[in-house]
N, C-alpha and C. Protein backbone atom coordinates (compact mmCIF):
# COMPACT_ATOMS: atom_id res chain seq x y z
N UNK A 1 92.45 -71.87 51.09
CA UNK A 1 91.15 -72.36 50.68
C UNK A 1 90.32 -72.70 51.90
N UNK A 2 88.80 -72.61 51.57
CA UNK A 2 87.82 -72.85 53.02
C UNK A 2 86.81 -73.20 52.11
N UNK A 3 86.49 -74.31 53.28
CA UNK A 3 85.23 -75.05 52.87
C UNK A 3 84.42 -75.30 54.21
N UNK A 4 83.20 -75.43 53.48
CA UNK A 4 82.07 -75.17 54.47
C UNK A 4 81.04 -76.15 54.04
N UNK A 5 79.66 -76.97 54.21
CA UNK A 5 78.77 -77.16 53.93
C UNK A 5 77.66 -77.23 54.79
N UNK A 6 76.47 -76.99 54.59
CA UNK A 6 74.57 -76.74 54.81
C UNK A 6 74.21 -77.65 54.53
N UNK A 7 73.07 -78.22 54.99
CA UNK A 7 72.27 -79.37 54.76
C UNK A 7 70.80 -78.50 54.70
N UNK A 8 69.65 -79.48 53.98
CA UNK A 8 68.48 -79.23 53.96
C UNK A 8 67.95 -80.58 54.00
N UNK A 9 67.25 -81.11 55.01
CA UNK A 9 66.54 -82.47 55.67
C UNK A 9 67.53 -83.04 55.35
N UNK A 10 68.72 -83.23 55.80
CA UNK A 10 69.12 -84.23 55.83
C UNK A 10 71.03 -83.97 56.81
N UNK A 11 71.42 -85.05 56.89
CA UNK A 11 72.66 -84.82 57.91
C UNK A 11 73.36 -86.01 57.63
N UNK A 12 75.09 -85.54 58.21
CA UNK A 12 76.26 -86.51 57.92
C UNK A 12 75.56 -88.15 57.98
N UNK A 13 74.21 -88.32 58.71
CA UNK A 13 74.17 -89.81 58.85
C UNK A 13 72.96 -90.43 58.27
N UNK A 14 72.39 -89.23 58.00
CA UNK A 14 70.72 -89.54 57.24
C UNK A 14 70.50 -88.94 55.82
N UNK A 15 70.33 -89.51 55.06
CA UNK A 15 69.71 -89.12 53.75
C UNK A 15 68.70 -87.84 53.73
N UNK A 16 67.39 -88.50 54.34
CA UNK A 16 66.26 -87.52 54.54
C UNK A 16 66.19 -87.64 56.03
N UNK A 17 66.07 -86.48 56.53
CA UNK A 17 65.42 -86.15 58.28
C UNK A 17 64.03 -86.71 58.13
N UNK A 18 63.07 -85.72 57.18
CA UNK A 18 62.07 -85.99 56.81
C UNK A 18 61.32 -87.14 55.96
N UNK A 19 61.49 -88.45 56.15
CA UNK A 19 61.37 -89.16 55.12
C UNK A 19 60.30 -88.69 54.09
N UNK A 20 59.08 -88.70 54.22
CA UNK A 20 58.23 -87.57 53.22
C UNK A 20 58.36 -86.90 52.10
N UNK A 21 59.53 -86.31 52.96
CA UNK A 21 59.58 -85.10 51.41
C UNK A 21 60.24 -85.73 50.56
N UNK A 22 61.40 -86.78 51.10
CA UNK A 22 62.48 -87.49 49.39
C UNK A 22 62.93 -86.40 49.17
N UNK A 23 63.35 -85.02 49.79
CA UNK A 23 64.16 -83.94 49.17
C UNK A 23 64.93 -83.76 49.51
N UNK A 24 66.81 -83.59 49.73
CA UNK A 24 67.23 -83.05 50.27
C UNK A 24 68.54 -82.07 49.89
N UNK A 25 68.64 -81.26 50.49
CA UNK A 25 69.92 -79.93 49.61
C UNK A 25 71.36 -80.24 50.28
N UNK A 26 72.57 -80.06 50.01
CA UNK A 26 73.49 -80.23 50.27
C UNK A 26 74.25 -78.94 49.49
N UNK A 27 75.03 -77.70 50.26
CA UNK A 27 75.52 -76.49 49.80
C UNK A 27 77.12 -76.97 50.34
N UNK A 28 77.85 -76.84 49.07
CA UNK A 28 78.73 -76.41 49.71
C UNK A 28 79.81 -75.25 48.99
N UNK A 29 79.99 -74.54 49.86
CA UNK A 29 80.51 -72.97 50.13
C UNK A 29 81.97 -73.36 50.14
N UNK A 30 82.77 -72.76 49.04
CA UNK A 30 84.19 -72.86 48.77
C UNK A 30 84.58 -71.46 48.38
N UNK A 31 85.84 -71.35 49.47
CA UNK A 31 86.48 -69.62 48.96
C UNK A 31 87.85 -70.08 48.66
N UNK A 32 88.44 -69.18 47.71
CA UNK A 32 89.60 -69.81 47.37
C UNK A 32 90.18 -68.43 46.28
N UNK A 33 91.54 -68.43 46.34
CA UNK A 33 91.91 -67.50 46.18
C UNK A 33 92.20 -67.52 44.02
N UNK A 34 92.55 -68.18 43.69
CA UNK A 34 92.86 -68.81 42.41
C UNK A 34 91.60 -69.61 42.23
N UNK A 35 90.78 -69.48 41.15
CA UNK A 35 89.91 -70.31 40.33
C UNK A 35 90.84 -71.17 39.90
N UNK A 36 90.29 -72.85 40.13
CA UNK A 36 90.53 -73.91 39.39
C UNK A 36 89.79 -74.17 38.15
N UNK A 37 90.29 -74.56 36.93
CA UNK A 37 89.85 -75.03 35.88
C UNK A 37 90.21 -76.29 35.04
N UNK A 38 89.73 -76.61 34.33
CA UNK A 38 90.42 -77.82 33.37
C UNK A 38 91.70 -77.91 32.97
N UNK A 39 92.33 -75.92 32.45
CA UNK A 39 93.39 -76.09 31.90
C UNK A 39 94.29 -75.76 33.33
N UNK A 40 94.25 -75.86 34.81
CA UNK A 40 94.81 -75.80 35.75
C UNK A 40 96.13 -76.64 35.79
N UNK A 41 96.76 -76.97 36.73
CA UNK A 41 98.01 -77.56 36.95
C UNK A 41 97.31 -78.97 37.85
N UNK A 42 97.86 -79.96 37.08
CA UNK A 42 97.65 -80.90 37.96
C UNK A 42 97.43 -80.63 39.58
N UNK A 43 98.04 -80.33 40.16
CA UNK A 43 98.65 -80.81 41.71
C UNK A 43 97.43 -79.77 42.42
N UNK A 44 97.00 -78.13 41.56
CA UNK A 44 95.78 -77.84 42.08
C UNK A 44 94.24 -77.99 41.90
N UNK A 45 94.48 -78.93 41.21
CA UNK A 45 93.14 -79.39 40.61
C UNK A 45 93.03 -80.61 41.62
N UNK A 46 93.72 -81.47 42.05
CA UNK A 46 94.09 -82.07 43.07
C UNK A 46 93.67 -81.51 44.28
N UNK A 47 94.37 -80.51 44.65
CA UNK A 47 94.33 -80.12 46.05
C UNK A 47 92.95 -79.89 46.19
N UNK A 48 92.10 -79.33 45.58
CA UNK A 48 91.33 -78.40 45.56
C UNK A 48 90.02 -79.75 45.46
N UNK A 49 90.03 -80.53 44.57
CA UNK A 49 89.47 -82.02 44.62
C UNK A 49 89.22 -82.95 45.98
N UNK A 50 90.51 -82.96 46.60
CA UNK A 50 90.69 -83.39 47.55
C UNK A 50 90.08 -82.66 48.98
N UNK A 51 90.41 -81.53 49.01
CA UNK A 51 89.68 -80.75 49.99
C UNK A 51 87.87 -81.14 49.80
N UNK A 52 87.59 -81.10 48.78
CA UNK A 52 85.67 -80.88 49.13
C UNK A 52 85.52 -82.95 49.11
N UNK A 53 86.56 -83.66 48.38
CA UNK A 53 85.81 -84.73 48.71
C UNK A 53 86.44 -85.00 50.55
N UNK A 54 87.29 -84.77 51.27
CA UNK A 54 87.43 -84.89 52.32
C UNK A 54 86.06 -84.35 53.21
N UNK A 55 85.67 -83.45 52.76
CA UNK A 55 84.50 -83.19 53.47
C UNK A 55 83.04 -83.62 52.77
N UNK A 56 83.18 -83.91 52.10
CA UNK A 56 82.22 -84.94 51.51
C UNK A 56 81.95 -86.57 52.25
N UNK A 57 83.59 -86.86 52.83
CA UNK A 57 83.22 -87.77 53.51
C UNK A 57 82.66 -88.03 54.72
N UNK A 58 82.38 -86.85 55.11
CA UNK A 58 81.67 -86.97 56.54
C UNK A 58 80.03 -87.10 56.45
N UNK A 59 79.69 -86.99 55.36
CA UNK A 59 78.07 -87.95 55.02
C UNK A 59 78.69 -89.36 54.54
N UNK A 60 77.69 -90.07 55.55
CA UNK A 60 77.79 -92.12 55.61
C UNK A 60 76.95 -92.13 54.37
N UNK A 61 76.30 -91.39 53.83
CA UNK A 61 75.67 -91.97 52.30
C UNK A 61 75.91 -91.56 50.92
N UNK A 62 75.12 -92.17 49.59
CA UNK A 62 75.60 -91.32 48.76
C UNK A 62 74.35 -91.49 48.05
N UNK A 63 73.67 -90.28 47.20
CA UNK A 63 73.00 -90.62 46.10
C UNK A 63 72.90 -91.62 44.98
N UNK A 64 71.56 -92.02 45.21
CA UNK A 64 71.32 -92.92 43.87
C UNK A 64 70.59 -92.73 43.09
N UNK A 65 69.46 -91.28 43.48
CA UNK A 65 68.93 -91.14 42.01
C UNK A 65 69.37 -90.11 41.29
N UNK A 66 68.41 -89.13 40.78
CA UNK A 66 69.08 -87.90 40.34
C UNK A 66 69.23 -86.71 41.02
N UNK A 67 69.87 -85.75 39.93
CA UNK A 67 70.31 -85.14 41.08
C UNK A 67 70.02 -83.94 40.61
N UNK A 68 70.12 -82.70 41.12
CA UNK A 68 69.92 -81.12 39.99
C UNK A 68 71.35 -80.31 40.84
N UNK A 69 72.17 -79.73 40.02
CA UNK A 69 73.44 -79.23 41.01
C UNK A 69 73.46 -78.06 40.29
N UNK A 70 73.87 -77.29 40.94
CA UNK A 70 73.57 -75.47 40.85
C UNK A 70 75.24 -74.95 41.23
N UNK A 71 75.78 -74.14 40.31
CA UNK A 71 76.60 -73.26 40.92
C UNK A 71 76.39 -71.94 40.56
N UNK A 72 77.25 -71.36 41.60
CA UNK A 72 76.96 -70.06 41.58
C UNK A 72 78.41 -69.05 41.99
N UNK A 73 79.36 -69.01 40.71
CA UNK A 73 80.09 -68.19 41.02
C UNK A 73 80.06 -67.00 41.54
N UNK A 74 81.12 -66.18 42.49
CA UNK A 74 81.09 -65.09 42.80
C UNK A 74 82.63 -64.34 42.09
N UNK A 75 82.77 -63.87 40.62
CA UNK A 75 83.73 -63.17 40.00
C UNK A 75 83.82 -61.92 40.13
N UNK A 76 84.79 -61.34 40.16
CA UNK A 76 85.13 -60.26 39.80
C UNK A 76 85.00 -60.32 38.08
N UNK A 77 84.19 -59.23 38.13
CA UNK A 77 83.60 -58.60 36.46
C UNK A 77 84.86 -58.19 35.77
N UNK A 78 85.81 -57.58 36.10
CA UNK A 78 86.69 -57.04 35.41
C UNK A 78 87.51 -58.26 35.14
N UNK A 79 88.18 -58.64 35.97
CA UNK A 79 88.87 -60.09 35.79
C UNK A 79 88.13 -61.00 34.58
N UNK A 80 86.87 -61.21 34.72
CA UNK A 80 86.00 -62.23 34.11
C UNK A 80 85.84 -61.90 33.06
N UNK A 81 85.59 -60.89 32.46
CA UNK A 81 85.38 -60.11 31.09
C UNK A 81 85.94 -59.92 30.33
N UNK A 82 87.42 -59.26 30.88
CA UNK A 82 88.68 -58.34 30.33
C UNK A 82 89.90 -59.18 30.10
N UNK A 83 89.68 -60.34 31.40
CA UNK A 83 91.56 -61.04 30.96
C UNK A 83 91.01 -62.84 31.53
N UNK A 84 92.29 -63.38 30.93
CA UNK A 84 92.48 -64.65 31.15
C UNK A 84 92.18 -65.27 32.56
N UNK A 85 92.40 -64.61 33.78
CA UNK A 85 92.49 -65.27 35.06
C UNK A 85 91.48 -65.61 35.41
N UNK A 86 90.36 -65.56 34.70
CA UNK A 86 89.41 -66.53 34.93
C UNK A 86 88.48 -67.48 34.04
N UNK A 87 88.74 -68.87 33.79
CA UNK A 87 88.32 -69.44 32.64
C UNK A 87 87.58 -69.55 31.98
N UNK A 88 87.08 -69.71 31.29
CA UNK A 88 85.06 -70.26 30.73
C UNK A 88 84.55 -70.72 31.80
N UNK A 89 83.19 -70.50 31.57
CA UNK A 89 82.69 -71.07 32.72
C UNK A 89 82.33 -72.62 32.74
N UNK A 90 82.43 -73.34 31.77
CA UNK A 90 82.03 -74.90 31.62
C UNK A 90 84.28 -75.24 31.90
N UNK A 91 84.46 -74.71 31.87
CA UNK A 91 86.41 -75.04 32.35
C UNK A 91 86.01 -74.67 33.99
N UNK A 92 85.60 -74.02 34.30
CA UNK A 92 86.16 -74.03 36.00
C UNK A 92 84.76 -74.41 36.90
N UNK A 93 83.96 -75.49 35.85
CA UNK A 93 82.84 -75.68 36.57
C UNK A 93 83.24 -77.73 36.59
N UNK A 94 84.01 -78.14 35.75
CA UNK A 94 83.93 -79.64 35.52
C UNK A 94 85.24 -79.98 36.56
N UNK A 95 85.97 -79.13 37.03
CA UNK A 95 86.92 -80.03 38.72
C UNK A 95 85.93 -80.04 39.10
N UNK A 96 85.18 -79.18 39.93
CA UNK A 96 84.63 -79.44 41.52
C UNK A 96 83.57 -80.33 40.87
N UNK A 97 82.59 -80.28 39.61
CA UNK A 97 81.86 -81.63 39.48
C UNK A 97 81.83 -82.65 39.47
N UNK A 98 83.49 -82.94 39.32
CA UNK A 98 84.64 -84.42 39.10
C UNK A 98 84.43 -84.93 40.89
N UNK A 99 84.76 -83.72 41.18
CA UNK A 99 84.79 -84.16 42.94
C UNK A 99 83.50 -84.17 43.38
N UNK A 100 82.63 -84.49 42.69
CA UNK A 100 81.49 -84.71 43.62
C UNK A 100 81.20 -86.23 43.05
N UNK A 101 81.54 -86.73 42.41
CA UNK A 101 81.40 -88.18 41.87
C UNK A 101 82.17 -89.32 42.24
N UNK A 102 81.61 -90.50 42.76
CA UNK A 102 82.32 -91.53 42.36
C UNK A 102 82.44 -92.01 44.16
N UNK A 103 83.26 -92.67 44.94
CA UNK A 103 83.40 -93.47 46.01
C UNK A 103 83.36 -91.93 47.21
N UNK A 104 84.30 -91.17 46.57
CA UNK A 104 84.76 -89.75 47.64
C UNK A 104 83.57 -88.91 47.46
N UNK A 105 82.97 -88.92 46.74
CA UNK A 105 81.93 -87.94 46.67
C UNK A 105 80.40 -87.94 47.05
N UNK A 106 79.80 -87.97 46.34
CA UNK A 106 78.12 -88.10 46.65
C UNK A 106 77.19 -88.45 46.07
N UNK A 107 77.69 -88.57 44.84
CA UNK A 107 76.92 -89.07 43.60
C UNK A 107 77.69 -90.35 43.04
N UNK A 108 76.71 -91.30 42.47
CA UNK A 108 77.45 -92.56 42.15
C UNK A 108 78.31 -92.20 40.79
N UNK A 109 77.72 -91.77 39.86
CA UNK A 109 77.71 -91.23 38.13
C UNK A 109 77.18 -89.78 37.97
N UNK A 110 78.38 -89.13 36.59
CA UNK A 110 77.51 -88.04 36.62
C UNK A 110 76.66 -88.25 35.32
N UNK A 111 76.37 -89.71 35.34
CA UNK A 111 74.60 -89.91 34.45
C UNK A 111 73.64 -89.68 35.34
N UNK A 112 73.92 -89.26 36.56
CA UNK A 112 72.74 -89.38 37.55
C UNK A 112 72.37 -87.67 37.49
N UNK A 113 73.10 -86.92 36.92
CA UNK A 113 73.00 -85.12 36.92
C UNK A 113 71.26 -85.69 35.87
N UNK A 114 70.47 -84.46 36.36
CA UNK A 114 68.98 -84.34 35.76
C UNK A 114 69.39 -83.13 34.77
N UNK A 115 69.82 -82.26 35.95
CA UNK A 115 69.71 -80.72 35.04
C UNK A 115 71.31 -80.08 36.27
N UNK A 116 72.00 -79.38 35.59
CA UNK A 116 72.97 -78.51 35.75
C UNK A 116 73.12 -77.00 35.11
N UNK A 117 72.97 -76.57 36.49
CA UNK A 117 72.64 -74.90 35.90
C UNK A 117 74.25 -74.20 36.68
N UNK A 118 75.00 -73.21 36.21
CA UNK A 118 76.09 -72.84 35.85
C UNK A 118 76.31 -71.70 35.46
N UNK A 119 76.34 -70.66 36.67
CA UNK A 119 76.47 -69.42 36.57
C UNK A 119 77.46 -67.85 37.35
N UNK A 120 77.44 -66.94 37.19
CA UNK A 120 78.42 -66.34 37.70
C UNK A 120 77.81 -64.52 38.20
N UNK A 121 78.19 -64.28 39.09
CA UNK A 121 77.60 -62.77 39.82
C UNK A 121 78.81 -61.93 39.80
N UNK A 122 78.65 -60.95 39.93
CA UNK A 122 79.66 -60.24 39.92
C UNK A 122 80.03 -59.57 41.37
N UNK A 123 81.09 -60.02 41.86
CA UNK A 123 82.00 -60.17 43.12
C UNK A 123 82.06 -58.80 43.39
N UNK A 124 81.29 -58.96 44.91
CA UNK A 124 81.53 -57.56 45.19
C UNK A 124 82.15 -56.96 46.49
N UNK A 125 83.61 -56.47 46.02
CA UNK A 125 84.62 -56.14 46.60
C UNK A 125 84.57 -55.51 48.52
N UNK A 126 83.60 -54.92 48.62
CA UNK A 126 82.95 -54.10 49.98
C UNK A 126 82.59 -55.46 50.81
N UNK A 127 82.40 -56.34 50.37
CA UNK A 127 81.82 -57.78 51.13
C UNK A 127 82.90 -58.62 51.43
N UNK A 128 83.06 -59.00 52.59
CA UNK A 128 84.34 -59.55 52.99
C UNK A 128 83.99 -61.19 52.57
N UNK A 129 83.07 -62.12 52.57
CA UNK A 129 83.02 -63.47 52.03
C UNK A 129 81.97 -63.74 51.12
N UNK A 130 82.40 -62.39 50.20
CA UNK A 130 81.67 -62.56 48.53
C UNK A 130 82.76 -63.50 47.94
């Protein structure tokens, strides 16, 4: 597994760069070989939890108002369509949302979500970090 994250106005120690805008983006980029889901195994729903809030902790702050959070799977179509190995998409979207909440994460509550959008592309094989 690899994790990565982007900032937009803002950094591990500041909320907003820009005070002004009150906007700021936070990406983070997870490759991983096995999709995690709800009906997963404990211990990788865990691991996989643990990895993004570890790097979650390297921002000193956390959100307090709302928030808008976007994913954006990259599946393989055949997998996703045809067989089990990859779950619903509201099952392998509520771990990593779990891990963005609460002391380890970035958000206080997920009453603080505005809007959650939740979607999937079709993975394309010729691209080495699709």
């Amino acid at each position: 597994m690899k994790i990565s994250t982007q900032t937009e106005n803002c950094s591990y120690d500041t909320q907003y760069l820009i005070e002004e805008s009150a906007d700021s983006v936070i990406y983070i980029n997870l490759a991983f070989e096995k999709i995690v889901s709800v009906q997963s195994k404990k211990a990788y729903k865990e691991q996989i939890c643990n990895l993004i809030q570890k790097e979650l902790s390297k921002f000193k702050w956390i959100i307090s108002g709302s928030v808008n959070i976007d994913f954006t799977w990259y599946l393989h179509a055949v997998e996703r369509q045809e067989t089990d190995k990859v779950g619903d998409i509201d099952n392998i979207t509520k771990p990593i949302l779990d891990s963005l909440i609460g002391p380890s994460g970035v958000i206080i509550d997920d009453a603080q979500i505005k809007a959650l959008y939740t979607y999937w592309l079709s993975r394309n094989e010729l691209i080495e970090d699709n």
